[in-house]
C-alpha atoms as a PDB file:
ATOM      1  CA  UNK A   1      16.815  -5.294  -8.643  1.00  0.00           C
ATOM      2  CA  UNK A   2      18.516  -3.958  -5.943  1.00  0.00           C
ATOM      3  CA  UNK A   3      16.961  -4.522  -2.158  1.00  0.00           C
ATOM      4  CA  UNK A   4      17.844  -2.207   0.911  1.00  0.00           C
ATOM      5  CA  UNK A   5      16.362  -3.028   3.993  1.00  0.00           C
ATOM      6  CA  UNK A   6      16.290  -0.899   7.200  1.00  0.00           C
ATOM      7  CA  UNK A   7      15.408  -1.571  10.997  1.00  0.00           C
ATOM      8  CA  UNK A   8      13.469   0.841  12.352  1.00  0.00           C
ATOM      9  CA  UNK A   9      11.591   1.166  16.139  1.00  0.00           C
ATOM     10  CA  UNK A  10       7.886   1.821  15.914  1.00  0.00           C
ATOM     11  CA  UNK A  11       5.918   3.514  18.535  1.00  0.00           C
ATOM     12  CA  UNK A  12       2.275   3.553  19.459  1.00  0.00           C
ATOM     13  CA  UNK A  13      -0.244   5.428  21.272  1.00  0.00           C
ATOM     14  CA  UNK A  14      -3.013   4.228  23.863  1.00  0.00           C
ATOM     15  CA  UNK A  15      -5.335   6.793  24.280  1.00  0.00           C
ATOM     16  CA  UNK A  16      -8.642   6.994  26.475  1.00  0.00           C
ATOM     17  CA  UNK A  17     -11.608   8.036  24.962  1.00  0.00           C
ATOM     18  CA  UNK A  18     -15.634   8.996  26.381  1.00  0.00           C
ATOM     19  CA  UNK A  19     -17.225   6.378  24.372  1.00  0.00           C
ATOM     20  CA  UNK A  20     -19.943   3.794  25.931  1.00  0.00           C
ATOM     21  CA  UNK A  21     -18.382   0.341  23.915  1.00  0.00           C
ATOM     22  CA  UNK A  22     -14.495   0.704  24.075  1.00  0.00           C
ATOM     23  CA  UNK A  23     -12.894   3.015  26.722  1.00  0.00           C
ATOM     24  CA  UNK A  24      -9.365   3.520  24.864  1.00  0.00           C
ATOM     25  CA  UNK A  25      -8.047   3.081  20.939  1.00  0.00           C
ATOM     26  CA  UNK A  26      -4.516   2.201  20.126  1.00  0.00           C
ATOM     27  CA  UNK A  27      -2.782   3.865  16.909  1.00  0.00           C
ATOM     28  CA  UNK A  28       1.284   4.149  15.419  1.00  0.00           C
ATOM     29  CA  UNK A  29       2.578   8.144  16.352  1.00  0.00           C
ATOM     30  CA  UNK A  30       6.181   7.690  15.599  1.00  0.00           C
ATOM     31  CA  UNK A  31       8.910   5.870  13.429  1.00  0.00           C
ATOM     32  CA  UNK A  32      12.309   5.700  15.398  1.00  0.00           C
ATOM     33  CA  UNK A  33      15.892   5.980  12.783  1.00  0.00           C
ATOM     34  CA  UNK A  34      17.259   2.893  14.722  1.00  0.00           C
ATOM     35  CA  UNK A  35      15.568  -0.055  17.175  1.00  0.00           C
ATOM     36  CA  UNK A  36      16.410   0.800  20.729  1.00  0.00           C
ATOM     37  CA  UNK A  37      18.045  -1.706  22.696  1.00  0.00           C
ATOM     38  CA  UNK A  38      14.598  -2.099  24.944  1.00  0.00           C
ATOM     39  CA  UNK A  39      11.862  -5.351  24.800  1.00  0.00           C
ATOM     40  CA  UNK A  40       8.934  -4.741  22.862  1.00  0.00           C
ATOM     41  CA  UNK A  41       6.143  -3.056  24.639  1.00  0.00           C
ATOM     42  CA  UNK A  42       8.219  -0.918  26.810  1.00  0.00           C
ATOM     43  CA  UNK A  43       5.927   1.790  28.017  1.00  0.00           C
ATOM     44  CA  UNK A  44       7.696   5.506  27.409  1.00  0.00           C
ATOM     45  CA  UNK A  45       5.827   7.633  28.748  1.00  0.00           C
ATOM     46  CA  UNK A  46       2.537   8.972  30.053  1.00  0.00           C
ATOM     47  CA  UNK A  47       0.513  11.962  29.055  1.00  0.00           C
ATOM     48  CA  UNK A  48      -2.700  13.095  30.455  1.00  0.00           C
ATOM     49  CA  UNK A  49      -4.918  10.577  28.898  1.00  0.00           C
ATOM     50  CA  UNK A  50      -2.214   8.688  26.666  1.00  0.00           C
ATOM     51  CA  UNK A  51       0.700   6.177  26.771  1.00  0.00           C
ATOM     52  CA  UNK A  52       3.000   5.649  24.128  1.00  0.00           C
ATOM     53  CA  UNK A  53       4.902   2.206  23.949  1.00  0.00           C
ATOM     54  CA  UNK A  54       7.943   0.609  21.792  1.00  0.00           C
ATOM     55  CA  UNK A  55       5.645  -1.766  20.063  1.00  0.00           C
ATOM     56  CA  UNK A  56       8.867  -3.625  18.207  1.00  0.00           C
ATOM     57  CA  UNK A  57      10.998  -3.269  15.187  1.00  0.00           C
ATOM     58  CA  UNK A  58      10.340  -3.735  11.917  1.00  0.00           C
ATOM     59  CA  UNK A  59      12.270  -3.644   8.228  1.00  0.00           C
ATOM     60  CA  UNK A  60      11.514  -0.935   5.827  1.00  0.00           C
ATOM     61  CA  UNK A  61      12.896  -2.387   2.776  1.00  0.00           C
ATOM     62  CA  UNK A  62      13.852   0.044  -0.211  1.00  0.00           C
ATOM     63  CA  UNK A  63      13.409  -1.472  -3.787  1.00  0.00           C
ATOM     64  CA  UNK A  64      15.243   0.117  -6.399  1.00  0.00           C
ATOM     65  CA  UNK A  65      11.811  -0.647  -9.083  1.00  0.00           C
ATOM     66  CA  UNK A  66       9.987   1.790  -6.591  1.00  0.00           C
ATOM     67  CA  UNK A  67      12.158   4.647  -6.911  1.00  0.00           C
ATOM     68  CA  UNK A  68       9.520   6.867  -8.831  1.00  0.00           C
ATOM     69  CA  UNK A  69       6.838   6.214  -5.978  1.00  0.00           C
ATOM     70  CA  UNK A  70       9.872   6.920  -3.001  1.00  0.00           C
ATOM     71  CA  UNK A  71      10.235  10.504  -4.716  1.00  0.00           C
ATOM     72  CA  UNK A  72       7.030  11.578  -4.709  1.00  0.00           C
ATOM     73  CA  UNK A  73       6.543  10.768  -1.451  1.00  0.00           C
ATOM     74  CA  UNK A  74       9.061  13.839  -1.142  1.00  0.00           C
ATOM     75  CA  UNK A  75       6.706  16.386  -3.376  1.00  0.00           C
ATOM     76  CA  UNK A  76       4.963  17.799  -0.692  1.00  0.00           C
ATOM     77  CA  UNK A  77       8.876  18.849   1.345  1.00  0.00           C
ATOM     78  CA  UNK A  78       8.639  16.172   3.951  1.00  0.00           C
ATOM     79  CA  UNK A  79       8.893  12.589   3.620  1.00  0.00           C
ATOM     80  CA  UNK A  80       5.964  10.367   5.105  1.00  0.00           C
ATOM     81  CA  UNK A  81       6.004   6.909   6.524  1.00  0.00           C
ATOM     82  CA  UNK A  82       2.768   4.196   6.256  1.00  0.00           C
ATOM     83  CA  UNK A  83       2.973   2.337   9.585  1.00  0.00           C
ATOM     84  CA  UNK A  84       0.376  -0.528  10.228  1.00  0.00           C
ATOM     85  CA  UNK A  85      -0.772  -2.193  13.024  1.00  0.00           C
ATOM     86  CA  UNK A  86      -2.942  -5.432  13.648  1.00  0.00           C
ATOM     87  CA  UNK A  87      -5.107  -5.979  16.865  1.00  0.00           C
ATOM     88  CA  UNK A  88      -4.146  -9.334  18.142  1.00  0.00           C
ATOM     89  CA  UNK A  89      -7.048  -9.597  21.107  1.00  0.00           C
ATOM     90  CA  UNK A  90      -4.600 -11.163  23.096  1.00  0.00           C
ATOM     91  CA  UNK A  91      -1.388  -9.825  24.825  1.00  0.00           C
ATOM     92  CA  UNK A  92       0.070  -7.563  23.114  1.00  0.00           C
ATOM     93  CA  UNK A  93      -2.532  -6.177  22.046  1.00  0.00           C
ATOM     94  CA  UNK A  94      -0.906  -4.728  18.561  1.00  0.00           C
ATOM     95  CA  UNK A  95       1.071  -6.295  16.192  1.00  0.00           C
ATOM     96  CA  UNK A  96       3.525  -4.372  13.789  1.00  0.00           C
ATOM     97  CA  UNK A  97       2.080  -5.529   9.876  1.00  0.00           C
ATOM     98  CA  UNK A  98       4.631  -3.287   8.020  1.00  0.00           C
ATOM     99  CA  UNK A  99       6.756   0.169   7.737  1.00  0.00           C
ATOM    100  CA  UNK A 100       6.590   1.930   3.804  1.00  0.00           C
ATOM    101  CA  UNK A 101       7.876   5.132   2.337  1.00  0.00           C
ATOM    102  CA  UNK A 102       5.995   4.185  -0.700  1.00  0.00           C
ATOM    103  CA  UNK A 103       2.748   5.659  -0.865  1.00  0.00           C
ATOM    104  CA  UNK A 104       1.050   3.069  -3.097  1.00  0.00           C
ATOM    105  CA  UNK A 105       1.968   0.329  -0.476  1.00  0.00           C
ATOM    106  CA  UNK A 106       0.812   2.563   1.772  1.00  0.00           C
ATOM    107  CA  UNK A 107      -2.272   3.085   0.433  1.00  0.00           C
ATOM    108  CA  UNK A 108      -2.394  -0.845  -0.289  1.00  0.00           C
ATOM    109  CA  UNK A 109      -1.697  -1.299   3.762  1.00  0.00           C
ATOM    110  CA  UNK A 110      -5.431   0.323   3.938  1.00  0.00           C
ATOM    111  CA  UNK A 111      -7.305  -2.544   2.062  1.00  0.00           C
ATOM    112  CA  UNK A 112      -6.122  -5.060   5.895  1.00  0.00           C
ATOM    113  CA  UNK A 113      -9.509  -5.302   7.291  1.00  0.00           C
ATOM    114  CA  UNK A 114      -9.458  -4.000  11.120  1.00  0.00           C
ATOM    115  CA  UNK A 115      -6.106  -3.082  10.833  1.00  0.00           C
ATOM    116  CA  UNK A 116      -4.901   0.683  11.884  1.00  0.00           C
ATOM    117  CA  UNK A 117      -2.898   2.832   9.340  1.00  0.00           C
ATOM    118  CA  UNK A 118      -1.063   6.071  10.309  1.00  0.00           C
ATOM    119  CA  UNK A 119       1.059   8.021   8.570  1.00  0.00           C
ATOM    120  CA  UNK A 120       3.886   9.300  10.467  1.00  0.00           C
ATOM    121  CA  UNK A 121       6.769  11.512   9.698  1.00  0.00           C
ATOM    122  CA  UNK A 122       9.895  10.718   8.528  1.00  0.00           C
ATOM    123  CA  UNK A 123      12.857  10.776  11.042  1.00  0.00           C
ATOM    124  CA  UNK A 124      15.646  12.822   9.471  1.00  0.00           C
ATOM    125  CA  UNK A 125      17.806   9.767   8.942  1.00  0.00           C
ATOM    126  CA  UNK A 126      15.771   7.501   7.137  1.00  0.00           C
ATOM    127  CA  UNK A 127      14.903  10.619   4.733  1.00  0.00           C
ATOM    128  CA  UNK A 128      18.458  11.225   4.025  1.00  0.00           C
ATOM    129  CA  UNK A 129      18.906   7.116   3.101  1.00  0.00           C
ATOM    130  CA  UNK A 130      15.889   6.541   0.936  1.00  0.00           C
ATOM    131  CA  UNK A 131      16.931   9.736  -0.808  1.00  0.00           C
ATOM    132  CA  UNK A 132      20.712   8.441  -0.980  1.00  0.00           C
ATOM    133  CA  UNK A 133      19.232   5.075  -2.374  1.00  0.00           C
ATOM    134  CA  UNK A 134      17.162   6.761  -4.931  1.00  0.00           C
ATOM    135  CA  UNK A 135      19.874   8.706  -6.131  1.00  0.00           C
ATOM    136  CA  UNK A 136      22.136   5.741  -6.219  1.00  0.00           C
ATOM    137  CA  UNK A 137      19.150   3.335  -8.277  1.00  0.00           C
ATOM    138  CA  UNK A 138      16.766   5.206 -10.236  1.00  0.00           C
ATOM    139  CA  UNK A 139      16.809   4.813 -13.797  1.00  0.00           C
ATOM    140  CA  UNK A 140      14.267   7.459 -15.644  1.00  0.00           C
ATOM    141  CA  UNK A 141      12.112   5.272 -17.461  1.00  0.00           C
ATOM    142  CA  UNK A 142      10.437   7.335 -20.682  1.00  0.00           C
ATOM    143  CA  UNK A 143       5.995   7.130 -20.330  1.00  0.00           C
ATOM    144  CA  UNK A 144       4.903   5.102 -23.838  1.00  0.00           C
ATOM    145  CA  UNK A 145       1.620   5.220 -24.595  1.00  0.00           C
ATOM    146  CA  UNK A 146       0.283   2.309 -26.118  1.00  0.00           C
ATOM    147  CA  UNK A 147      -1.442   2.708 -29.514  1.00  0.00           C
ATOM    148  CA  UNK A 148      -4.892   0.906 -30.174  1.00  0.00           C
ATOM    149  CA  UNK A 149      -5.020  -1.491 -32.690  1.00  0.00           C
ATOM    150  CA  UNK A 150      -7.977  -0.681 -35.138  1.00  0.00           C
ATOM    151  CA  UNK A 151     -11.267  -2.971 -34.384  1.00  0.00           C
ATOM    152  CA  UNK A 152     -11.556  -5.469 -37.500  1.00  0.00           C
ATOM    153  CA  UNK A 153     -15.193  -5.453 -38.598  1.00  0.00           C
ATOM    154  CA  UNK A 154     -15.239  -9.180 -39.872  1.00  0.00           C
ATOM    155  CA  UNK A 155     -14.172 -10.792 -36.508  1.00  0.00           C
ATOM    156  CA  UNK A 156     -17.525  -9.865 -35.273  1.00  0.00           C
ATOM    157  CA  UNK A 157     -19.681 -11.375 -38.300  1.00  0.00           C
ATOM    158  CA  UNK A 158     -18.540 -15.487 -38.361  1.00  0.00           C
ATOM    159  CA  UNK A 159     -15.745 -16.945 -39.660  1.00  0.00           C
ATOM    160  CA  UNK A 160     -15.177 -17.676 -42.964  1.00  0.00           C
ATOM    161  CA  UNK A 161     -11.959 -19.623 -42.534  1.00  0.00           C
ATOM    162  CA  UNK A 162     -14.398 -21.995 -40.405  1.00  0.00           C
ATOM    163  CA  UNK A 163     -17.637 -22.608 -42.385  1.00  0.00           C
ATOM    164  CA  UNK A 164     -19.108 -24.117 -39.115  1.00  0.00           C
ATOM    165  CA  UNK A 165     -19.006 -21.340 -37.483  1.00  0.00           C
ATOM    166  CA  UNK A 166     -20.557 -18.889 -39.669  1.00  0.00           C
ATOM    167  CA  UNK A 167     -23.332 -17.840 -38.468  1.00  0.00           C
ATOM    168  CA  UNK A 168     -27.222 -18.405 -40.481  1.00  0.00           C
ATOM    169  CA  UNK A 169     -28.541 -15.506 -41.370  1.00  0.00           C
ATOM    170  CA  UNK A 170     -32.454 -15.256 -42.658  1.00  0.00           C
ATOM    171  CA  UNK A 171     -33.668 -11.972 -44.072  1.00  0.00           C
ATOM    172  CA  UNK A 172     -30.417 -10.096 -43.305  1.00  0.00           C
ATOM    173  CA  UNK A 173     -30.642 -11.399 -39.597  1.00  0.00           C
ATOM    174  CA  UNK A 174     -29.096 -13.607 -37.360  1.00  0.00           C
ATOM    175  CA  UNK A 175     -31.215 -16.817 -36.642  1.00  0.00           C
ATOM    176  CA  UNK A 176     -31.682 -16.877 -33.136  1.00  0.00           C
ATOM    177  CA  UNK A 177     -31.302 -13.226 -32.214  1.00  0.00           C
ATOM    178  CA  UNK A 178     -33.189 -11.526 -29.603  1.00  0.00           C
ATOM    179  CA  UNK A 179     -35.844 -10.065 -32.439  1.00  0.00           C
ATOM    180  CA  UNK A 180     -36.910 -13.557 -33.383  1.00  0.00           C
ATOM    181  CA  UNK A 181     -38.090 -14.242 -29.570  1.00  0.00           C
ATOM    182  CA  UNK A 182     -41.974 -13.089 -28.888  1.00  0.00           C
END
């Protein structure tokens, strides 16, 4: 299986809110192609009643088995990017869980309890290297539906093959069923 795996710059938003228990909520706004050469938590910029900060870098690994789920992620025109982040209650206050262009990750980033998913767009050059990886590793693999096996009637009604297991019968029913109870 091949493994690609790219380091990209993730950046996050601080933004006040009117609400009488938390005065501000934090949440990922941006994917950047490459890691800028500044320390985490870099503040870049203000607006009005936001800050964005470089909150780190992180890998977005490509895996050639996923190639069917990096596609899709393409159906709509515009590829998407899952970004995660984890409150840490302590300085800094976020920290980067993970970076997907698969949307069942994605969606799988949703089940971390407190944690903060965003999808984000895709900067133009990560969409033009997932889609050169999944050009370069997908193999078309044909949908096979499985067939049922018929249900065999005498594997419900004892063994024969084990004479202590077949089961008493009185009258045409089982001893011990449910009918045989007051």
């Amino acid at each position: 299986m091949a493994v690609e795996h790219l380091v990209v710059g993730v950046v996050v938003e601080r933004r006040a809110i009117d609400n009488p228990w938390i005065d501000h909520t934090w949440a990922p706004v941006a994917v950047l192609a490459d890691a800028p050469d500044v320390a985490p938590w870099t503040s870049l910029g203000k607006d009005g009643r936001s800050e964005r900060f470089y909150a780190g870098s992180c890998a977005l690994s490509l895996y050639s088995s996923d190639t069917a789920q990096l596609i899709e992620n393409f159906t709509s025109g515009t590829g998407k990017l899952w970004v995660s982040v984890r409150p840490t209650g302590i300085d800094p206050p976020l920290e980067v869980v993970g970076v997907t262009a698969d949307p069942t990750e994605g969606e799988g980033y949703l089940e971390g309890m407190g944690d903060v998913v965003e999808v984000v767009p895709m900067p133009e050059g990560i969409a033009d290297h997932v889609l050169s990886f999944y050009k370069a590793h997908h193999v078309e693999r044909p949908f096979i539906k499985r067939k049922r096996d018929k249900a065999n009637r005498d594997a419900f009604s004892g063994r024969p093959d084990r004479p202590d297991r077949v089961m008493r019968t009185e009258g045409g029913r089982p001893v011990g069923s449910v009918e045989d109870e007051p």
